[in-house]
N, C-alpha and C. Protein backbone atom coordinates (compact mmCIF):
# COMPACT_ATOMS: atom_id res chain seq x y z
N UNK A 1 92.14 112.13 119.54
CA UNK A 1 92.28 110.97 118.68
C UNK A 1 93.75 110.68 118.45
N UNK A 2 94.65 111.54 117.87
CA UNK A 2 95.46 111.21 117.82
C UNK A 2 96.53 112.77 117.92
N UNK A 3 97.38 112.91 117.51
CA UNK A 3 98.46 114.56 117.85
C UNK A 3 97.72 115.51 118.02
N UNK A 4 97.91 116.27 118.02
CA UNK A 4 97.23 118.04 118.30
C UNK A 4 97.44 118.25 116.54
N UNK A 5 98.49 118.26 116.10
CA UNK A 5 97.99 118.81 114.82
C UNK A 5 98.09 117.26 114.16
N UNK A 6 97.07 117.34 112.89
CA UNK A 6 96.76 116.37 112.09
C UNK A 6 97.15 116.32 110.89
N UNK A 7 97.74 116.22 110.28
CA UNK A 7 98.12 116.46 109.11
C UNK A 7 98.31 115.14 107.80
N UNK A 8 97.93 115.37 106.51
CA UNK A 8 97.78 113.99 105.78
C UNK A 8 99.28 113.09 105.53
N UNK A 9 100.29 114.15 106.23
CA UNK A 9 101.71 113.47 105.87
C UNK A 9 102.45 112.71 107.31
N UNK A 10 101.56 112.96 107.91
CA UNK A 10 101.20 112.38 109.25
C UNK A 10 100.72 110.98 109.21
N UNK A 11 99.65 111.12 108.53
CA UNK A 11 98.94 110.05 108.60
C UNK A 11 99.46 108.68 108.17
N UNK A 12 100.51 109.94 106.39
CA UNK A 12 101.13 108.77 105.74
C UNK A 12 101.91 107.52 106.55
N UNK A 13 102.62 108.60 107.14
CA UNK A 13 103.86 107.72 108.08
C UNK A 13 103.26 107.04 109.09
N UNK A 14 101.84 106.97 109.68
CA UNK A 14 101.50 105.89 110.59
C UNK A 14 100.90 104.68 109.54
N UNK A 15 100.41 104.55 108.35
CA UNK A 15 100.16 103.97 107.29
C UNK A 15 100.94 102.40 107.70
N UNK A 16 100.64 101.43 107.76
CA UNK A 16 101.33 100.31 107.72
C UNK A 16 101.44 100.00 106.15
N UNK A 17 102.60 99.09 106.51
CA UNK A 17 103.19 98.83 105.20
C UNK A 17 101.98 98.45 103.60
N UNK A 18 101.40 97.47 103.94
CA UNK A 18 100.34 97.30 103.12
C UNK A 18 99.23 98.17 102.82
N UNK A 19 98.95 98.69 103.83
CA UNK A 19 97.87 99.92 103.15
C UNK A 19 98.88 100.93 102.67
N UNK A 20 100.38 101.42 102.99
CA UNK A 20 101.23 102.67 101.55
C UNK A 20 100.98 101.71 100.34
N UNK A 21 101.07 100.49 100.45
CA UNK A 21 101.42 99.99 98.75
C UNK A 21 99.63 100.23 98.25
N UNK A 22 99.35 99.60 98.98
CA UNK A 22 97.32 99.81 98.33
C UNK A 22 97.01 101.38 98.03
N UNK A 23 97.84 102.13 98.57
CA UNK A 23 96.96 103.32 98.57
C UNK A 23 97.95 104.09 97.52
N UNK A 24 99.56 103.51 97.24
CA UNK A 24 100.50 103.76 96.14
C UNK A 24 99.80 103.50 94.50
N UNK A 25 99.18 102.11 95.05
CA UNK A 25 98.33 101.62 93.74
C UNK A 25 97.36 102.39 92.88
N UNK A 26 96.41 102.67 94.06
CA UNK A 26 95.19 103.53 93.86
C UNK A 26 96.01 104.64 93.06
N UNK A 27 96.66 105.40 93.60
CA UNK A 27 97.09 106.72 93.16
C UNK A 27 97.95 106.93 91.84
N UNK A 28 98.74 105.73 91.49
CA UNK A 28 99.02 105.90 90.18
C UNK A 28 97.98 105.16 89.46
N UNK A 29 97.29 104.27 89.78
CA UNK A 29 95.99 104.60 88.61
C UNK A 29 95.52 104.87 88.08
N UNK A 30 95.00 106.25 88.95
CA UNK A 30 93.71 107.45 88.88
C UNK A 30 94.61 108.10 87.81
N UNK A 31 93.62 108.49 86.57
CA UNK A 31 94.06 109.16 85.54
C UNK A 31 94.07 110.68 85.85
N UNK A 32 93.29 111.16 86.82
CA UNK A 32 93.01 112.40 87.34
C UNK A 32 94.18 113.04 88.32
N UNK A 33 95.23 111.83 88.51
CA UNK A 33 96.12 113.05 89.59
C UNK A 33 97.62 112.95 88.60
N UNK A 34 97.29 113.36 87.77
CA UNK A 34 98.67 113.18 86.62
C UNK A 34 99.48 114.63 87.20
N UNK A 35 98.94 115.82 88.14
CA UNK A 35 99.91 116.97 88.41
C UNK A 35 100.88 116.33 89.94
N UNK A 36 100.12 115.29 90.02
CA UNK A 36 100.75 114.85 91.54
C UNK A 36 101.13 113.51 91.03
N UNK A 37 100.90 113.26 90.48
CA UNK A 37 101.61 111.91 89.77
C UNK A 37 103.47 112.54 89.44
N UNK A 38 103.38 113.15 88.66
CA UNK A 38 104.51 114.33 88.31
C UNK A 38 105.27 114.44 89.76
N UNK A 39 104.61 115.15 90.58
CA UNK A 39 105.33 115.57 91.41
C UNK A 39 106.36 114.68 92.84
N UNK A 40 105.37 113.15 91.95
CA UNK A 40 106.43 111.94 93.04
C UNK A 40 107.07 111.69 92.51
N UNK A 41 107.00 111.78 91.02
CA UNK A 41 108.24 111.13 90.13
C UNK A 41 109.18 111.87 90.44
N UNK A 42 109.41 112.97 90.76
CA UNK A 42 110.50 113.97 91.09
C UNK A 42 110.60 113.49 92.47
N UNK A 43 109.63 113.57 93.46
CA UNK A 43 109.93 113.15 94.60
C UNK A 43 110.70 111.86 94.71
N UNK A 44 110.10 110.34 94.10
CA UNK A 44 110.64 109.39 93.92
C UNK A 44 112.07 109.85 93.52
N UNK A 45 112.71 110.21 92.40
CA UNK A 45 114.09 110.04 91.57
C UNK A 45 114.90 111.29 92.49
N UNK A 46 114.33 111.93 93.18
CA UNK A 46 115.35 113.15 94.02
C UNK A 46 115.86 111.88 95.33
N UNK A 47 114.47 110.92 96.14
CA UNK A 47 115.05 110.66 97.57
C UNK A 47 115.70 109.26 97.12
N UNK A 48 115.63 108.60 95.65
CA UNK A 48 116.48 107.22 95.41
C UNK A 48 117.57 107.79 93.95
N UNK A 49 117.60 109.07 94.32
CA UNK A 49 118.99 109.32 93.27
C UNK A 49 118.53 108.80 91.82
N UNK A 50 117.93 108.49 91.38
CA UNK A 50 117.49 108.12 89.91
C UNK A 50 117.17 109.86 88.99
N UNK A 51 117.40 109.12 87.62
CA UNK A 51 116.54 110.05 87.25
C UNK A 51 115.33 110.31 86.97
N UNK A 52 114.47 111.27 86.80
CA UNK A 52 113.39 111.25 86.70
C UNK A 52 112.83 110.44 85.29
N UNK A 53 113.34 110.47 84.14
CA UNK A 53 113.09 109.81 83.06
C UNK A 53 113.09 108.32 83.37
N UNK A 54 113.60 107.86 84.09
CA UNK A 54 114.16 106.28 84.71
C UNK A 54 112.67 106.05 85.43
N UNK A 55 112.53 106.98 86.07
CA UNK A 55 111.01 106.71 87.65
C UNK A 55 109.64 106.60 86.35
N UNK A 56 109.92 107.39 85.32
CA UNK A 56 108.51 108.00 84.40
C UNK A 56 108.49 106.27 83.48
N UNK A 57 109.53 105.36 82.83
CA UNK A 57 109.66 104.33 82.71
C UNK A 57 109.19 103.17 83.20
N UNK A 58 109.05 103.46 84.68
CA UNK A 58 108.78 102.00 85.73
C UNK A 58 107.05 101.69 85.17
N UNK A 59 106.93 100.63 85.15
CA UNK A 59 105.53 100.20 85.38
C UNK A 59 104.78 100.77 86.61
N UNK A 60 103.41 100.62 87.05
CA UNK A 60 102.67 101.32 88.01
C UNK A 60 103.29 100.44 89.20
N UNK A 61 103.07 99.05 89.23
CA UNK A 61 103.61 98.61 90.09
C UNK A 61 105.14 98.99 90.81
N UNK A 62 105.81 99.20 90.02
CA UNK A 62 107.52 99.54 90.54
C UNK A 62 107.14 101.23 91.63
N UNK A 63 106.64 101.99 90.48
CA UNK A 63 106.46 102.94 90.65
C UNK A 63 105.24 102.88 92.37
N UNK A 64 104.59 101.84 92.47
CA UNK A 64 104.15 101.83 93.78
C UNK A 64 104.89 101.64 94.88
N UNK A 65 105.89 100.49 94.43
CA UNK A 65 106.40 100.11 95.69
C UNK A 65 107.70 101.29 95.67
N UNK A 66 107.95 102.22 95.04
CA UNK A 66 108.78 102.91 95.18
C UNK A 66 107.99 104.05 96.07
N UNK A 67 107.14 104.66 95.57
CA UNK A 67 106.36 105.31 96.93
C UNK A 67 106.38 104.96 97.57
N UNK A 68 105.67 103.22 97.93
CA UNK A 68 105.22 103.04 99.46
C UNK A 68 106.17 103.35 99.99
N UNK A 69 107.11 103.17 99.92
CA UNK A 69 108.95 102.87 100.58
C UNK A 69 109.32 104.22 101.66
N UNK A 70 108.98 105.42 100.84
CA UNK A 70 109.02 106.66 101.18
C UNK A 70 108.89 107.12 102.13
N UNK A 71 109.18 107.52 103.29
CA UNK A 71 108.83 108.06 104.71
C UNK A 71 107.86 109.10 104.82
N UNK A 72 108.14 110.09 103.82
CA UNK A 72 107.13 111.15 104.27
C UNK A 72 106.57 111.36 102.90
N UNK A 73 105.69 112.08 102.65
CA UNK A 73 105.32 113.25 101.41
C UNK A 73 104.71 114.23 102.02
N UNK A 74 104.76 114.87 100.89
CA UNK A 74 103.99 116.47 100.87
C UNK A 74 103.09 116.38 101.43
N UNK A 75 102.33 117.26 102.07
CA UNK A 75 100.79 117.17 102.28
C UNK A 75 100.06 117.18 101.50
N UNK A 76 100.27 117.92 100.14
CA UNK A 76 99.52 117.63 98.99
C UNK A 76 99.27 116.06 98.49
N UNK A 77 100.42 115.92 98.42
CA UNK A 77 100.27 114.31 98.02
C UNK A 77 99.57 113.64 98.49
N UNK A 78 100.10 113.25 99.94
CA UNK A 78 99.81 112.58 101.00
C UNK A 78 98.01 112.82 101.27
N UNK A 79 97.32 113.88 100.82
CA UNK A 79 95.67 113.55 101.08
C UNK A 79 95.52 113.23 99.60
N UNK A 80 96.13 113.58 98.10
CA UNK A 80 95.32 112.67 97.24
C UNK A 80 95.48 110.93 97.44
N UNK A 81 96.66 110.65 97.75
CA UNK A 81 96.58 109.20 98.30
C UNK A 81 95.78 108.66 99.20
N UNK A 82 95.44 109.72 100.17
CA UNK A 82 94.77 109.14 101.16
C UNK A 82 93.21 108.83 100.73
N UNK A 83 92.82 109.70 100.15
CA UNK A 83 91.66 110.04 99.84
C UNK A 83 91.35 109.26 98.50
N UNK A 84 92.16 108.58 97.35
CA UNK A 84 92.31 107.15 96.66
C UNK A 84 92.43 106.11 97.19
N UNK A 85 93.12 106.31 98.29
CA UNK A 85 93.14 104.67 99.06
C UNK A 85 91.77 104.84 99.50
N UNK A 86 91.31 105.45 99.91
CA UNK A 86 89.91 105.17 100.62
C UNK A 86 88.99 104.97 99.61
N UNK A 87 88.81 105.69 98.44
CA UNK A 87 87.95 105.19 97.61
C UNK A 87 88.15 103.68 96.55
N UNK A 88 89.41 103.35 96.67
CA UNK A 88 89.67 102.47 95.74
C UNK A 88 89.68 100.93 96.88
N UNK A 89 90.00 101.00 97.62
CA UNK A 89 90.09 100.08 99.10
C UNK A 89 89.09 99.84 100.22
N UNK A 90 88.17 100.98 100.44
CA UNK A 90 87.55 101.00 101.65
C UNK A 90 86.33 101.87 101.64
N UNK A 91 85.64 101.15 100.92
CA UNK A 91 84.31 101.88 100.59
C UNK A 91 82.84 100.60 101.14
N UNK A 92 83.19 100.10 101.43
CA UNK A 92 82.49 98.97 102.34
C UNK A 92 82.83 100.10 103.76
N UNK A 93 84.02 99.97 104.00
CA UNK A 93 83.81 100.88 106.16
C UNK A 93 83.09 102.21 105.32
N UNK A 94 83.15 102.70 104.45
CA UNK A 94 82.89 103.94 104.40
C UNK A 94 81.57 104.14 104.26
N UNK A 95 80.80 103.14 103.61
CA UNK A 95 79.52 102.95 103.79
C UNK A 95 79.01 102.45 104.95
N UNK A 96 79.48 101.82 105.61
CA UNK A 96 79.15 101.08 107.26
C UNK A 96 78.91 102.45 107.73
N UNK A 97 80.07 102.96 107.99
CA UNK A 97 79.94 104.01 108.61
C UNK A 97 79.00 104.79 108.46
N UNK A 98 78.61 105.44 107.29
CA UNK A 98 77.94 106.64 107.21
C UNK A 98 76.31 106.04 107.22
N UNK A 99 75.88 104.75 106.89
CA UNK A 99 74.84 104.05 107.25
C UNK A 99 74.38 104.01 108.92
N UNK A 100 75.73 103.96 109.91
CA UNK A 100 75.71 103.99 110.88
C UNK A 100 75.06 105.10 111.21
N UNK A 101 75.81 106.69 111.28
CA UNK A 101 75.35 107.71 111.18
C UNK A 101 74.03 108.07 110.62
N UNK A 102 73.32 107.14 109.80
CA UNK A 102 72.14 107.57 109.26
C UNK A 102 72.18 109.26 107.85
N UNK A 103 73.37 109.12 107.24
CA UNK A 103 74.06 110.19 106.38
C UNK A 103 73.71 109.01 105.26
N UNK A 104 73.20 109.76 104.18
CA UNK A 104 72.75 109.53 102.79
C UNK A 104 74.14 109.46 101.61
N UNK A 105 74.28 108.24 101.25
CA UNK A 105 75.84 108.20 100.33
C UNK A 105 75.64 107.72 99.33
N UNK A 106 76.80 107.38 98.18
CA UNK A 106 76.52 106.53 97.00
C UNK A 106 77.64 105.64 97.38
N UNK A 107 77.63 104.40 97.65
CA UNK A 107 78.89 103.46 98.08
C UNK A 107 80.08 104.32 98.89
N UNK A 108 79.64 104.92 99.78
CA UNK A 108 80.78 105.60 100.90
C UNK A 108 81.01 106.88 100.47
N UNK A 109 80.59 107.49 99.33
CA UNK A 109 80.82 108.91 99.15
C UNK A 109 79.53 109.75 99.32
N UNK A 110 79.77 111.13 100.47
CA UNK A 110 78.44 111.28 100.81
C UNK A 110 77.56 111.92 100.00
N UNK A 111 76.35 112.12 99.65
CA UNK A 111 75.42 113.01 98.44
C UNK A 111 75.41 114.05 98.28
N UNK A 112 75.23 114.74 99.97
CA UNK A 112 74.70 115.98 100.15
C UNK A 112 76.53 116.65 100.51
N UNK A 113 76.14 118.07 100.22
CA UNK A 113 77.30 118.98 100.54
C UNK A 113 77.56 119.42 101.51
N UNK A 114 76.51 119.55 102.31
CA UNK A 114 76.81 120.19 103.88
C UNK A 114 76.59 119.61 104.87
N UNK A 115 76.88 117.92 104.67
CA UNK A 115 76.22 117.17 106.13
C UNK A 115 77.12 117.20 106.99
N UNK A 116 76.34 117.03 107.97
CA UNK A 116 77.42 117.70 109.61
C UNK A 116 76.71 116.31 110.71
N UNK A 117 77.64 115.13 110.44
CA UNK A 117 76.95 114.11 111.73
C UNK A 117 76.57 114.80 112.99
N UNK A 118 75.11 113.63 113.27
CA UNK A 118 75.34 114.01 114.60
C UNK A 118 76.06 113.50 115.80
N UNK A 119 76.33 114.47 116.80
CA UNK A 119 77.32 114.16 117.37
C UNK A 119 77.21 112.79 118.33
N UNK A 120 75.56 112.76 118.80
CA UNK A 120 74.94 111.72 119.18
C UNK A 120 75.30 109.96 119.03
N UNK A 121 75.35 110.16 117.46
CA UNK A 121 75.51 108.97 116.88
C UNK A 121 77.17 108.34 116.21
N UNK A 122 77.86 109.23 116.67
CA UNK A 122 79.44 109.17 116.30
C UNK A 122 79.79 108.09 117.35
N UNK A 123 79.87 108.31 118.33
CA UNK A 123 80.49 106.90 119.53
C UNK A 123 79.57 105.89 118.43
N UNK A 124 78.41 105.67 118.26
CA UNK A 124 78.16 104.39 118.34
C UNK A 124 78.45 103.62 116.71
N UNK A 125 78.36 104.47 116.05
CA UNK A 125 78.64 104.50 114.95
C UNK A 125 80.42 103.74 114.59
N UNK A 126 81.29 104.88 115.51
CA UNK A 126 82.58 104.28 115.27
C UNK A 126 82.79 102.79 116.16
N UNK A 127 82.13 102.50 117.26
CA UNK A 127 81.81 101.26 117.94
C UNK A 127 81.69 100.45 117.07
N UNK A 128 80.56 100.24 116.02
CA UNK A 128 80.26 99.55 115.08
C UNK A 128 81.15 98.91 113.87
N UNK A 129 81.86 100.20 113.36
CA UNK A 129 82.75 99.79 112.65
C UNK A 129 83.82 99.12 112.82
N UNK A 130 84.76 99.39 114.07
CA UNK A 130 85.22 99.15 115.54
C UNK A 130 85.51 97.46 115.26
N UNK A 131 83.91 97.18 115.59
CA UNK A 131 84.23 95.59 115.66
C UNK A 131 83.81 94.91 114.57
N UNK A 132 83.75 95.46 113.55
CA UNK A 132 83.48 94.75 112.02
C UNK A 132 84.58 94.99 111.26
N UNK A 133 85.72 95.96 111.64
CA UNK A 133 86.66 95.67 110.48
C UNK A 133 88.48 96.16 111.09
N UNK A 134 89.47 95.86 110.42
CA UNK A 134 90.76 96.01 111.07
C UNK A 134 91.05 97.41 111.58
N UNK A 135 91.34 97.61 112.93
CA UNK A 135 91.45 98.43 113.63
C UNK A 135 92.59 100.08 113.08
N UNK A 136 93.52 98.95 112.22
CA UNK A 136 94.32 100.25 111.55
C UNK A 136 93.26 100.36 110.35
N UNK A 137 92.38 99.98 109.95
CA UNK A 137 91.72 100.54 108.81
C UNK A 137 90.68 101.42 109.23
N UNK A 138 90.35 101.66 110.13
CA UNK A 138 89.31 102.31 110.75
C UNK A 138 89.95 102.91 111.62
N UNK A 139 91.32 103.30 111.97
CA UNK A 139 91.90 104.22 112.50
C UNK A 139 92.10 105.45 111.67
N UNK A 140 92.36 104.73 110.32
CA UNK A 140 93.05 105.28 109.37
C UNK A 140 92.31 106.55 108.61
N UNK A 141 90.87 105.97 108.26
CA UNK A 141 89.90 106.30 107.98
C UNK A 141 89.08 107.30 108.60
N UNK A 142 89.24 107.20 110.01
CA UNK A 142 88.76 108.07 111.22
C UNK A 142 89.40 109.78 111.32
N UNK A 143 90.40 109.55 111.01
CA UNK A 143 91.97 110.28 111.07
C UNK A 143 91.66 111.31 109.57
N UNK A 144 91.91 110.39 108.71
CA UNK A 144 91.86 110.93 107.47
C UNK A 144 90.37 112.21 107.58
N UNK A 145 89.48 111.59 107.70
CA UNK A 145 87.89 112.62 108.10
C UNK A 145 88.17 113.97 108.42
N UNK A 146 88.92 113.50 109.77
CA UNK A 146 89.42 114.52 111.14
C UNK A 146 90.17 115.57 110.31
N UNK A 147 91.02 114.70 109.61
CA UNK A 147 92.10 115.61 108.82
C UNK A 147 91.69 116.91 107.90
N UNK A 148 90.93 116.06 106.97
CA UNK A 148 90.99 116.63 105.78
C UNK A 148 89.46 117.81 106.06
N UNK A 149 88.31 117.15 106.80
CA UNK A 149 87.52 118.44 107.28
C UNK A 149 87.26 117.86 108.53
N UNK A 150 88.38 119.08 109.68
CA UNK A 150 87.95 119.02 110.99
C UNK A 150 86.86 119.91 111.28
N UNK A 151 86.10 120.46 110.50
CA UNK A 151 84.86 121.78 110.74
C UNK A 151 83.67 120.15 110.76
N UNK A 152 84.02 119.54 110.03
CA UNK A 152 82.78 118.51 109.98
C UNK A 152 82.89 117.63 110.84
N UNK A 153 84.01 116.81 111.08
CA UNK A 153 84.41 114.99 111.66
C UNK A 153 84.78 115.76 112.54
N UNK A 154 85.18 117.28 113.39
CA UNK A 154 85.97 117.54 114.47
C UNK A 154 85.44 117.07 115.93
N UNK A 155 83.82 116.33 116.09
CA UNK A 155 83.81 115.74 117.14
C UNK A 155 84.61 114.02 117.62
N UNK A 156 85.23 113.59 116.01
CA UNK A 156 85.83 112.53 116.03
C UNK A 156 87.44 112.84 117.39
N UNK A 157 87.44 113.49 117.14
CA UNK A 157 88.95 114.27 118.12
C UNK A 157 88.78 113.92 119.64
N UNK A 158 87.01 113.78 120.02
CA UNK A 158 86.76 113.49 121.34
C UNK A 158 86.60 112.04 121.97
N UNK A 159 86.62 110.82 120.35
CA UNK A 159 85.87 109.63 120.84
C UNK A 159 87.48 108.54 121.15
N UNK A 160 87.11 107.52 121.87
CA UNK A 160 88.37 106.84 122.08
C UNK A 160 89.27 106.31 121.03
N UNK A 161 89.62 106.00 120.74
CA UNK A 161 90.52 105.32 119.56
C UNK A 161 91.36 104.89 119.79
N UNK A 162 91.46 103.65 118.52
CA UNK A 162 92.47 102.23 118.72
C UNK A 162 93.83 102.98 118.67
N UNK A 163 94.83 101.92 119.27
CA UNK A 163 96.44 102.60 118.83
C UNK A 163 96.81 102.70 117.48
N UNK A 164 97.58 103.65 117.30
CA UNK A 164 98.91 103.63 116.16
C UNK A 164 98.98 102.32 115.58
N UNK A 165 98.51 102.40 114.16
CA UNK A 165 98.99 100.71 113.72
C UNK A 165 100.50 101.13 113.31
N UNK A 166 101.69 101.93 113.28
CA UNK A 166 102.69 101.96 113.18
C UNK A 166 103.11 100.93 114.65
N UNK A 167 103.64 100.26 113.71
CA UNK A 167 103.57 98.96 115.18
C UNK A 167 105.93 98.97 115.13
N UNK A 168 106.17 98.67 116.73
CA UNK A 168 108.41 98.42 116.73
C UNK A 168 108.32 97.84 115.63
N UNK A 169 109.26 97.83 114.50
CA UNK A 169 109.82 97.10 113.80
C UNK A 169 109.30 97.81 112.66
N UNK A 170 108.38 98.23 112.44
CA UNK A 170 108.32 98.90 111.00
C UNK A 170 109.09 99.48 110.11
N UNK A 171 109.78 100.29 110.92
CA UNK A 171 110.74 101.47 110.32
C UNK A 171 112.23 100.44 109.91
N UNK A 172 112.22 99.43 110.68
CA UNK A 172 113.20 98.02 109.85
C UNK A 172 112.87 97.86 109.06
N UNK A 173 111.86 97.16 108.70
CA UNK A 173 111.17 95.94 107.65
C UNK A 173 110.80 97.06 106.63
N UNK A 174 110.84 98.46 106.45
CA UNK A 174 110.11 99.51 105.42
C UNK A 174 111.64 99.60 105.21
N UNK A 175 112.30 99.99 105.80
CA UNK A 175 114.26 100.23 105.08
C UNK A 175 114.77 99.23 104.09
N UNK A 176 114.52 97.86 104.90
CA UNK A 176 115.11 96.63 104.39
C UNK A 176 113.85 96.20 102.85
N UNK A 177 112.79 97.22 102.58
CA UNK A 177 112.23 96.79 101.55
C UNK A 177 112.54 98.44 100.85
N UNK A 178 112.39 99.20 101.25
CA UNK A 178 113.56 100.24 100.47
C UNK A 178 114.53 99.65 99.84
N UNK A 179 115.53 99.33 100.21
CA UNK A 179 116.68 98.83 99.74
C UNK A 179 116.97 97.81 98.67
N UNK A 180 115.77 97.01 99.20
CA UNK A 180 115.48 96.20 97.85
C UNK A 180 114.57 95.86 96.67
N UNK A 181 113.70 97.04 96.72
CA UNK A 181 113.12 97.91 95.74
C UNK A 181 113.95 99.06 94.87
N UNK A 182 115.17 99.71 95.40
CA UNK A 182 116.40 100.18 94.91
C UNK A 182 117.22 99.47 94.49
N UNK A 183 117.79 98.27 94.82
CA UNK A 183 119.02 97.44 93.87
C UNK A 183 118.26 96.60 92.96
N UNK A 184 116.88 96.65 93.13
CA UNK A 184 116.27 95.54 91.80
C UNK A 184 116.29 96.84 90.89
N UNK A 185 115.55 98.21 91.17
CA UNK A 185 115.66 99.22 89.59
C UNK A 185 117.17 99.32 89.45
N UNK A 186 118.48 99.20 90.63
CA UNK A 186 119.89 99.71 89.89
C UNK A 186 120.02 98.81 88.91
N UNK A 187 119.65 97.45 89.89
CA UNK A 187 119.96 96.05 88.29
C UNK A 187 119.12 96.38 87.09
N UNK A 188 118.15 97.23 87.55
CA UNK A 188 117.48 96.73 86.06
C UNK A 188 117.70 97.95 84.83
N UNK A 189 118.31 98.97 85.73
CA UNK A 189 118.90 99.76 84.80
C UNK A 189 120.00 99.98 84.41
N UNK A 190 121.22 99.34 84.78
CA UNK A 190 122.17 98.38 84.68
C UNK A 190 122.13 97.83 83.32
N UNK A 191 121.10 96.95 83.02
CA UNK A 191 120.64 95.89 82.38
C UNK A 191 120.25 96.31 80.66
N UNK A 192 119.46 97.78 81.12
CA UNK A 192 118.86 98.27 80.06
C UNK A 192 120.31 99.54 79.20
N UNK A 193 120.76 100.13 80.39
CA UNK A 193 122.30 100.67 79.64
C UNK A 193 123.16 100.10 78.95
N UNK A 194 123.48 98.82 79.33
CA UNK A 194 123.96 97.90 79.18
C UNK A 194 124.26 96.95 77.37
């Protein structure tokens, strides 16, 4: 499917620009990841020089687009995001999908504890989704599975899959919105010292 090793900080960085901010969103939301919430604010104010009291200040929004911006995270991080973006964003493919499969869910999250697709119904299944919804979203999603339990999704590793939505030019257009997600908080803390 995609590298030999898989990893959720991996994934981050093939993430196109709009799904880091959607999945930035999701994650400062969730009232439940306040130990990893913590741990970007440090991440945030260590890789844009701020202080951490300054990052803990921002609204959720600032505080998103200051993640998305970010090149890498932890692996810790990087699967609670992943795993919020998917529930807060993409629970329509997640139900397609597992409807496909014939796997029993509540809106994309599955019921049972030990279901193991069959392997039978995986090509046709990801076919399906395939041509009903955006190819990096169902890359993304595919990946993430693989990732987080390859003992379960590890026949996903064998089926074809769309390219890298990390598409030339990204790593521009993510700098040049770095940069100006950083001189709007210098101005605005500027503003507030001031």
């Amino acid at each position: 499917m995609t590298e030999s090793t898989l990893t959720p900080s991996r994934l981050w960085k093939q993430m196109t620009s709009e799904q880091r901010l959607r999945a930035a969103r999701a994650f400062w939301k969730d009232e439940e990841a306040t130990d990893d919430q913590l741990q970007a604010v440090l991440l945030i104010s260590q890789q844009r020089k701020f202080r951490p009291k300054t990052v803990l200040s921002l609204d959720d929004e600032r505080k998103s687009r200051h993640l998305a911006t970010l090149g890498s995270l932890p692996d810790a991080i990087a699967a609670r995001v992943l795993v919020l973006y998917h529930l807060a964003e993409q629970r329509e493919l997640m139900g397609s999908f597992l409807d496909a499969l014939g796997i029993s869910h509540d809106n994309g999250l599955i019921e049972e504890d030990s279901v193991k697709p069959d392997p039978a119904k995986l090509g046709p299944a990801v076919a399906q989704i395939t041509g009903k919804y955006p190819p990096e979203n169902v890359s993304l999603y595919l990946n993430t599975l693989l990732c987080q339990d390859p003992e379960t999704w590890g026949a996903l590793a064998d089926l074809p899959q769309t390219p890298s939505p990390v598409a030339e030019g990204t790593v521009k257009e993510e700098t040049v919105k770095e940069e100006t997600v950083k001189e709007e908080t210098v101005k605005e803390e500027t503003v507030k010292e001031g």
